[in-house]
Protein backbone atom coordinates (compact mmCIF):
# COMPACT_ATOMS: atom_id res chain seq x y z
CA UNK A 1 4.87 -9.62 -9.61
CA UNK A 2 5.91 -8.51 -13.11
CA UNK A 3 6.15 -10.79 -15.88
CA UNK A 4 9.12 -10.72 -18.03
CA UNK A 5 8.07 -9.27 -21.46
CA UNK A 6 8.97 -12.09 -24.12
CA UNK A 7 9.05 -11.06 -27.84
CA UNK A 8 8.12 -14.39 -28.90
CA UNK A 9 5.45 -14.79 -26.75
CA UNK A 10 3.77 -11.21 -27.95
CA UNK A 11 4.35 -12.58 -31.46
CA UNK A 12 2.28 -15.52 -30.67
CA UNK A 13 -0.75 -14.26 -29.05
CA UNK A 14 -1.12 -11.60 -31.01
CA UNK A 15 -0.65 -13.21 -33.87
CA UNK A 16 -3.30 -15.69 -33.01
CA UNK A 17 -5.71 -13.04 -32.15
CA UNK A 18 -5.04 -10.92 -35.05
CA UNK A 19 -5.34 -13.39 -37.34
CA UNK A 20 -8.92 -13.73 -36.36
CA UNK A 21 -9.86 -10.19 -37.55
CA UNK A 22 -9.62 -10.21 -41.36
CA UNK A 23 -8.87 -6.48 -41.78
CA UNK A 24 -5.32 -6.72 -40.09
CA UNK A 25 -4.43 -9.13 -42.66
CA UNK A 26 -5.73 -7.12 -45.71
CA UNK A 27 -3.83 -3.98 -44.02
CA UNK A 28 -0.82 -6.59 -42.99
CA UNK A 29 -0.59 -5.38 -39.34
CA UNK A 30 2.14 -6.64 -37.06
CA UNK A 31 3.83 -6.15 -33.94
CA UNK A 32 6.57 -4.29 -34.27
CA UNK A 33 7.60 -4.08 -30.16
CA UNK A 34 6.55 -4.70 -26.93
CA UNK A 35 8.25 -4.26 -23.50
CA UNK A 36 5.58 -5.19 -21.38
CA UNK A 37 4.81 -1.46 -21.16
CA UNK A 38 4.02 -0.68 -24.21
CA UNK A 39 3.03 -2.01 -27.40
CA UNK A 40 4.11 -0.78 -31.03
CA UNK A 41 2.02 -2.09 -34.11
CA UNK A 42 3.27 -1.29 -38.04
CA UNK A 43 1.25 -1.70 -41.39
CA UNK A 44 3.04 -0.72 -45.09
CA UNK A 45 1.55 2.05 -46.39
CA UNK A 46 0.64 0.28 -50.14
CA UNK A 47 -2.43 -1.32 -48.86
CA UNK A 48 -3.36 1.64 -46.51
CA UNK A 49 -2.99 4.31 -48.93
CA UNK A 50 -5.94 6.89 -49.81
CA UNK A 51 -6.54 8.81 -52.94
CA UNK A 52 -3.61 11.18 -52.60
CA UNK A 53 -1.01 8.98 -51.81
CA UNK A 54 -0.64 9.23 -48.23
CA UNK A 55 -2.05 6.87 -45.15
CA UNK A 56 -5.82 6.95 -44.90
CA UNK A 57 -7.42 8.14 -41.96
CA UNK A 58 -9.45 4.85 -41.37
CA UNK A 59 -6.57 2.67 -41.07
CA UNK A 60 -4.42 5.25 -38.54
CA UNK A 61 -7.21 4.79 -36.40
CA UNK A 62 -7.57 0.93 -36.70
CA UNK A 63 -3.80 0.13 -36.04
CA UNK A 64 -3.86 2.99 -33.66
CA UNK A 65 -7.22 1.49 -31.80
CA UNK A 66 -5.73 -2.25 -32.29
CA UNK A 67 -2.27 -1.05 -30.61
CA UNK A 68 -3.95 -0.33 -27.67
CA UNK A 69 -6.24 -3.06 -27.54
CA UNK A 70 -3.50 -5.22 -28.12
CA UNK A 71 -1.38 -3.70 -25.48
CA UNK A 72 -4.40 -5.22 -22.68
CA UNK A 73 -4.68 -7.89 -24.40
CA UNK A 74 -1.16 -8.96 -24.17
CA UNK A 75 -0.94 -8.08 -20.48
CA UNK A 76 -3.91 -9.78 -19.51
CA UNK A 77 -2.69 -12.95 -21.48
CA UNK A 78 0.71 -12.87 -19.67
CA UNK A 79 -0.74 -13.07 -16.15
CA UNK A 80 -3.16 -15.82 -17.39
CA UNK A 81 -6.42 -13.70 -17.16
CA UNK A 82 -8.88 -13.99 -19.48
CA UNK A 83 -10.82 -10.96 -21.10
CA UNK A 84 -13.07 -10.11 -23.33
CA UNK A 85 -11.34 -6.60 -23.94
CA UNK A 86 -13.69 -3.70 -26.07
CA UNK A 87 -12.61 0.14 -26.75
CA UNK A 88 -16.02 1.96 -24.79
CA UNK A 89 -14.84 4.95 -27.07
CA UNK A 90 -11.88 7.10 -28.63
CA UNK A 91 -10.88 10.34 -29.77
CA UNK A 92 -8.72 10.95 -33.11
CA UNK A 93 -6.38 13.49 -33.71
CA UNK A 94 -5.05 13.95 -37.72
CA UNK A 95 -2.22 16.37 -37.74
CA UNK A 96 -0.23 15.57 -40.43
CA UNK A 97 0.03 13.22 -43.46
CA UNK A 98 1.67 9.96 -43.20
CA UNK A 99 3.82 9.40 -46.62
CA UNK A 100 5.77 5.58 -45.26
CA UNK A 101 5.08 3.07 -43.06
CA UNK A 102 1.88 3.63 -39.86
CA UNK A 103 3.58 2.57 -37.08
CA UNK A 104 1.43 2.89 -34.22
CA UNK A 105 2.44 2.71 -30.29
CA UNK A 106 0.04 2.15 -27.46
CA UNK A 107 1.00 3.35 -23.67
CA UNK A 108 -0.66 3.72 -20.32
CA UNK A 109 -2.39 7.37 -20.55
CA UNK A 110 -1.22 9.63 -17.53
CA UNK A 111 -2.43 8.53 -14.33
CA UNK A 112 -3.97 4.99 -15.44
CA UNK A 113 -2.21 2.11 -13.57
CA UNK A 114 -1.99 -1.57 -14.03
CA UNK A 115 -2.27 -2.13 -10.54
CA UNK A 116 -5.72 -0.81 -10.39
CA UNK A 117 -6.76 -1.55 -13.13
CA UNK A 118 -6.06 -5.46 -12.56
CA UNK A 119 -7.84 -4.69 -8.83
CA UNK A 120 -10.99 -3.58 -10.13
CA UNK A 121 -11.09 -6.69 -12.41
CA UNK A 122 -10.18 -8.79 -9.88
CA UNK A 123 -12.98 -7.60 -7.23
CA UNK A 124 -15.87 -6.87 -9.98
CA UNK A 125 -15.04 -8.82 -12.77
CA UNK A 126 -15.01 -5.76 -15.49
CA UNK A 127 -12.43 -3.02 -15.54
CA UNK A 128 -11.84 0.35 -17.53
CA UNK A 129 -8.29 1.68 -18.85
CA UNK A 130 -7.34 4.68 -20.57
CA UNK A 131 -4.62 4.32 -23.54
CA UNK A 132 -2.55 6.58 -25.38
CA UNK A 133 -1.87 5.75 -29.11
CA UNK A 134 0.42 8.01 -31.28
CA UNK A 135 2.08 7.45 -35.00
CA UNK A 136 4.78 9.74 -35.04
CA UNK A 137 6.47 11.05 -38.04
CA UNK A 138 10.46 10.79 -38.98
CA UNK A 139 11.29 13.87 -36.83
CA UNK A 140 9.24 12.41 -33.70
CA UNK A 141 6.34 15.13 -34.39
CA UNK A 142 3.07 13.17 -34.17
CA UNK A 143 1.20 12.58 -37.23
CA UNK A 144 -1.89 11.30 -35.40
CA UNK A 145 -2.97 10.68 -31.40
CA UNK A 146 -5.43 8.35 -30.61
CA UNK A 147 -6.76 8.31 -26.59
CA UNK A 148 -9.04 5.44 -26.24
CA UNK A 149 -11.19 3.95 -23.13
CA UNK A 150 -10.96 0.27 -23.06
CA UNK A 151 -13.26 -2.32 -20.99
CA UNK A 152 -12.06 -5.47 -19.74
CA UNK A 153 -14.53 -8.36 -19.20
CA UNK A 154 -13.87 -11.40 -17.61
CA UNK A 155 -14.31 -14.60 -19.24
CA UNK A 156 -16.67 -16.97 -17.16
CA UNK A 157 -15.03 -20.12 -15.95
């Protein structure tokens, strides 16, 4: 059964959680969609700016990273399940300068389902799940890809 995606409840809970890690609030992260699918995160680029004027490379990778640990995160909340959820590792692509706003948007990579992913946690309590992250530019090109490995623990009762 698939839960309805609710705006206001993806507000919530990942507002709650991200308020607990001080750098999204220094780079002002914030959801900017979700569909139950996927998740978009944005940050302005003032406080994410590097010495030439453009985004720096350290915080595309931590709203790309935190798009697609929020994306579990949010799924796992909405079907009551709870994780301790930790990217096991990541690979960064730069390919071209952001000048505006990082908007970052997290996906299912190719071939990774839900499904399993929820019946490996269920049967040994941990569970792995490959994520696509991209920032794209104003023309759809992609400024930066991030493809990331999460684990999912779950919480003792």
């Amino acid at each position: 059964m698939k839960p309805v995606p609710d705006l206001a409840f993806a507000h919530a809970h990942l507002d709650s959680l991200l308020d607990r890690i001080p750098l999204t609030q220094t780079m002002q992260i914030a959801l900017r969609d979700y569909d139950g699918e996927a998740l978009a995160l944005a940050a302005p680029l003032a406080p994410n700016v590097n010495d030439k004027g453009c985004a720096f490379g350290g915080s595309l990778a931590s709203v790309a990273t935190l798009a697609g640990w929020g994306l579990l995160a949010l799924k796992l909340k909405s079907l009551q399940i709870d994780c301790e959820i930790y990217v096991q590792d990541s690979t960064i692509r730069y390919l071209a300068p952001v000048w505006g706003e990082l908007v970052a948007r997290a996906t299912l990579a190719e071939g990774e389902s839900w499904d399993e992913f929820l019946a490996a946690l269920a049967t040994r309590g941990r569970s792995r799940l490959r994520v696509d992250c991209r920032v794209p530019l104003d023309d759809g090109k992609d400024a930066c890809t991030l493809a990331a490995r999460f684990v999912a623990i779950r919480s003792a009762v």
